[in-house]
N, C-alpha and C. Protein backbone atom coordinates (compact mmCIF):
# COMPACT_ATOMS: atom_id res chain seq x y z
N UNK A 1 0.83 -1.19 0.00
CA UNK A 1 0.00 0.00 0.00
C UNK A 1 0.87 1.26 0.00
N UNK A 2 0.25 2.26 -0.76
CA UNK A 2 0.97 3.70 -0.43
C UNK A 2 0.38 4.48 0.69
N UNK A 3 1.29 4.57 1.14
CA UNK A 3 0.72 6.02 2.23
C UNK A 3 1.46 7.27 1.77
N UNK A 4 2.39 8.17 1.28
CA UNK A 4 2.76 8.79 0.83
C UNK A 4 1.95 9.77 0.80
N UNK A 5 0.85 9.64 0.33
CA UNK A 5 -0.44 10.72 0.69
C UNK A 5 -1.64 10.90 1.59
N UNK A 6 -1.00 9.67 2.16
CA UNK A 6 -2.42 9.39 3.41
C UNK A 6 -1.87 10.74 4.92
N UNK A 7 -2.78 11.33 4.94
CA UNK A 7 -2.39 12.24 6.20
C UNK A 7 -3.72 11.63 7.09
N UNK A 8 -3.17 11.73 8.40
CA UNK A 8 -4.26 11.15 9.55
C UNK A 8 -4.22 12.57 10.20
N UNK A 9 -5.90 12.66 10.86
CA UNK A 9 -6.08 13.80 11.59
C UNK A 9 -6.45 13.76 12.46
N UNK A 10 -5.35 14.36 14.02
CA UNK A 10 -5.31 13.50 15.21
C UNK A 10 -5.36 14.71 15.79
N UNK A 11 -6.10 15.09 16.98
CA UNK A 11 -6.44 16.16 17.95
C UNK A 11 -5.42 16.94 18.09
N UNK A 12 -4.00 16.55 18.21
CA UNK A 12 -2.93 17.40 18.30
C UNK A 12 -3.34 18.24 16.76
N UNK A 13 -3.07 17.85 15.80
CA UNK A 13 -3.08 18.27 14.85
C UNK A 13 -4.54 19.17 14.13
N UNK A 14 -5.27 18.90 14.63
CA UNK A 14 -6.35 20.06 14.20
C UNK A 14 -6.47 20.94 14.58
N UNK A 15 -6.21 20.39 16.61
CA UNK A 15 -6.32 21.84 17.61
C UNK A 15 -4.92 22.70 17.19
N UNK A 16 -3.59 22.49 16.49
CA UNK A 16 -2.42 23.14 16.19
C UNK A 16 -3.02 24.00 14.73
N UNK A 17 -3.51 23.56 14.25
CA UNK A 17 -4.16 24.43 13.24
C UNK A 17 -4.80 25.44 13.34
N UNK A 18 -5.89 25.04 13.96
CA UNK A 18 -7.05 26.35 14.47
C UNK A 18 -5.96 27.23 15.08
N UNK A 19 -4.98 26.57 16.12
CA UNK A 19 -4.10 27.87 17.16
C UNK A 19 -3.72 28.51 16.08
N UNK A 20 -2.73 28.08 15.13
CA UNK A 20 -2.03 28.69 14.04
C UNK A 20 -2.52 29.94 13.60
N UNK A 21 -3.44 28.94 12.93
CA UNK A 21 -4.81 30.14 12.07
C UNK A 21 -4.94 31.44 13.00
N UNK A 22 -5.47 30.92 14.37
CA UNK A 22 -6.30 32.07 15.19
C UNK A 22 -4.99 33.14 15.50
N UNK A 23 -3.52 32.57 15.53
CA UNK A 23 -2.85 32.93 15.87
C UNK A 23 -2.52 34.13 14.49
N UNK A 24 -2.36 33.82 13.47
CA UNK A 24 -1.87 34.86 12.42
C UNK A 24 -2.82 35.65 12.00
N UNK A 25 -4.31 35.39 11.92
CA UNK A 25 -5.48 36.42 11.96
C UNK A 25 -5.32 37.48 12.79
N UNK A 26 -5.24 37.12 14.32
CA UNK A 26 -5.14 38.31 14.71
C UNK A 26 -3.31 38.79 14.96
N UNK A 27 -2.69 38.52 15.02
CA UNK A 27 -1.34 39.04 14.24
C UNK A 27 -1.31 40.41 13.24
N UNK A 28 -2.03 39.74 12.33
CA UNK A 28 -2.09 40.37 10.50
C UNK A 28 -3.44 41.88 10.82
N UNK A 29 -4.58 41.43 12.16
CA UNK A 29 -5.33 42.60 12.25
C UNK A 29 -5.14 43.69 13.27
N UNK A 30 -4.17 43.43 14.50
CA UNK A 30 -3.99 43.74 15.38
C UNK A 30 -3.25 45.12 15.09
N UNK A 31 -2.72 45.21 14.30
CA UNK A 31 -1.97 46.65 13.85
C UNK A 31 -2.90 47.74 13.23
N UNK A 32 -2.87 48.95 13.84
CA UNK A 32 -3.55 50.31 13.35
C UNK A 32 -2.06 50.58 13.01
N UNK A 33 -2.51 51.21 11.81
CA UNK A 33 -1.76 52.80 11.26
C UNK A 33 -1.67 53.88 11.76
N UNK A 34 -2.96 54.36 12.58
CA UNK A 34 -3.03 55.74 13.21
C UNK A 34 -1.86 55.48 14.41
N UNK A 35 -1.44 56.62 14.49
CA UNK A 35 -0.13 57.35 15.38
C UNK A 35 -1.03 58.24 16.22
N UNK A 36 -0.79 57.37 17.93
CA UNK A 36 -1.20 58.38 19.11
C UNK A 36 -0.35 59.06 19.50
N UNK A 37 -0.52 60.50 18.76
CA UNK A 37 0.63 61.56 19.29
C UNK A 37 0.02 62.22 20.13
N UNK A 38 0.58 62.58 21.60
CA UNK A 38 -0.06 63.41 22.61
C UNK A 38 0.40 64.81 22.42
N UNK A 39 -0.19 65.77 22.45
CA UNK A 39 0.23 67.13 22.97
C UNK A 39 0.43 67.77 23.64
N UNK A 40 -0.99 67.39 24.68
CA UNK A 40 -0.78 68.48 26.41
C UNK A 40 -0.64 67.16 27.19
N UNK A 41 0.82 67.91 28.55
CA UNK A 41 0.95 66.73 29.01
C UNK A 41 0.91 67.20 30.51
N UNK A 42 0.35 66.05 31.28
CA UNK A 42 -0.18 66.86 32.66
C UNK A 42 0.97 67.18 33.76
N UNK A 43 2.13 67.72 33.02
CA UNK A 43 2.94 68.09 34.15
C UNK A 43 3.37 69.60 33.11
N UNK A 44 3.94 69.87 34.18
CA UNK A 44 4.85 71.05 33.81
C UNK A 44 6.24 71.23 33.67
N UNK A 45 7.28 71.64 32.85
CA UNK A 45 9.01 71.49 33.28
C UNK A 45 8.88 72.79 33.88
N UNK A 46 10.01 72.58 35.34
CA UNK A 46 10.03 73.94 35.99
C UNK A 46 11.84 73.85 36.42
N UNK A 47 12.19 75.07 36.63
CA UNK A 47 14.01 75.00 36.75
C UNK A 47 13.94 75.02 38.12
N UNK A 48 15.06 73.77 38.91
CA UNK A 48 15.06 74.24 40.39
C UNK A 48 16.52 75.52 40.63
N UNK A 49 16.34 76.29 41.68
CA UNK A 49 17.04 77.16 41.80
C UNK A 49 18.29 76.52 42.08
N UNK A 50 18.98 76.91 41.58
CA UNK A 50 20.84 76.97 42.09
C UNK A 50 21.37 77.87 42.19
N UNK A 51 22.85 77.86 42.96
CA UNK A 51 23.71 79.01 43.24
C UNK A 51 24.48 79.36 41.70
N UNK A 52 24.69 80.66 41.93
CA UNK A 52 25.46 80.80 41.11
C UNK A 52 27.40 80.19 41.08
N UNK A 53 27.87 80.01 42.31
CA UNK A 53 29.40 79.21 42.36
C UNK A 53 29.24 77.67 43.48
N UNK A 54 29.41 77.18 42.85
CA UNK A 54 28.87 75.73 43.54
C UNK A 54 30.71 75.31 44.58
N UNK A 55 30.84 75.55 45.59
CA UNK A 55 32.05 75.28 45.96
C UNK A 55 32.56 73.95 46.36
């Protein structure tokens, strides 16, 4: 007999499929294009005082 083309389909192997699959679907959709650029940001920069000759 040939088996050469006989494939058997065994629980490992279907449930590794579906993962696969489910796995590169959302892979391939999970990416936006839009860029979250922030503008106002809830702090402020402020200078702390120093001396003018640090000895």
């Amino acid at each position: 007999m040939n088996k050469i083309g006989e494939t058997r389909l065994t629980p490992a192997r279907f449930f590794g499929f579906w993962a696969i699959l489910f796995t590169l679907v959302l892979a391939l959709t999970s990416c936006s294009d839009d860029l979250d650029v922030q503008q106002s940001y809830p702090f402020t920069v402020e200078v702390m005082p120093y001396g003018d000759k640090i000895t």
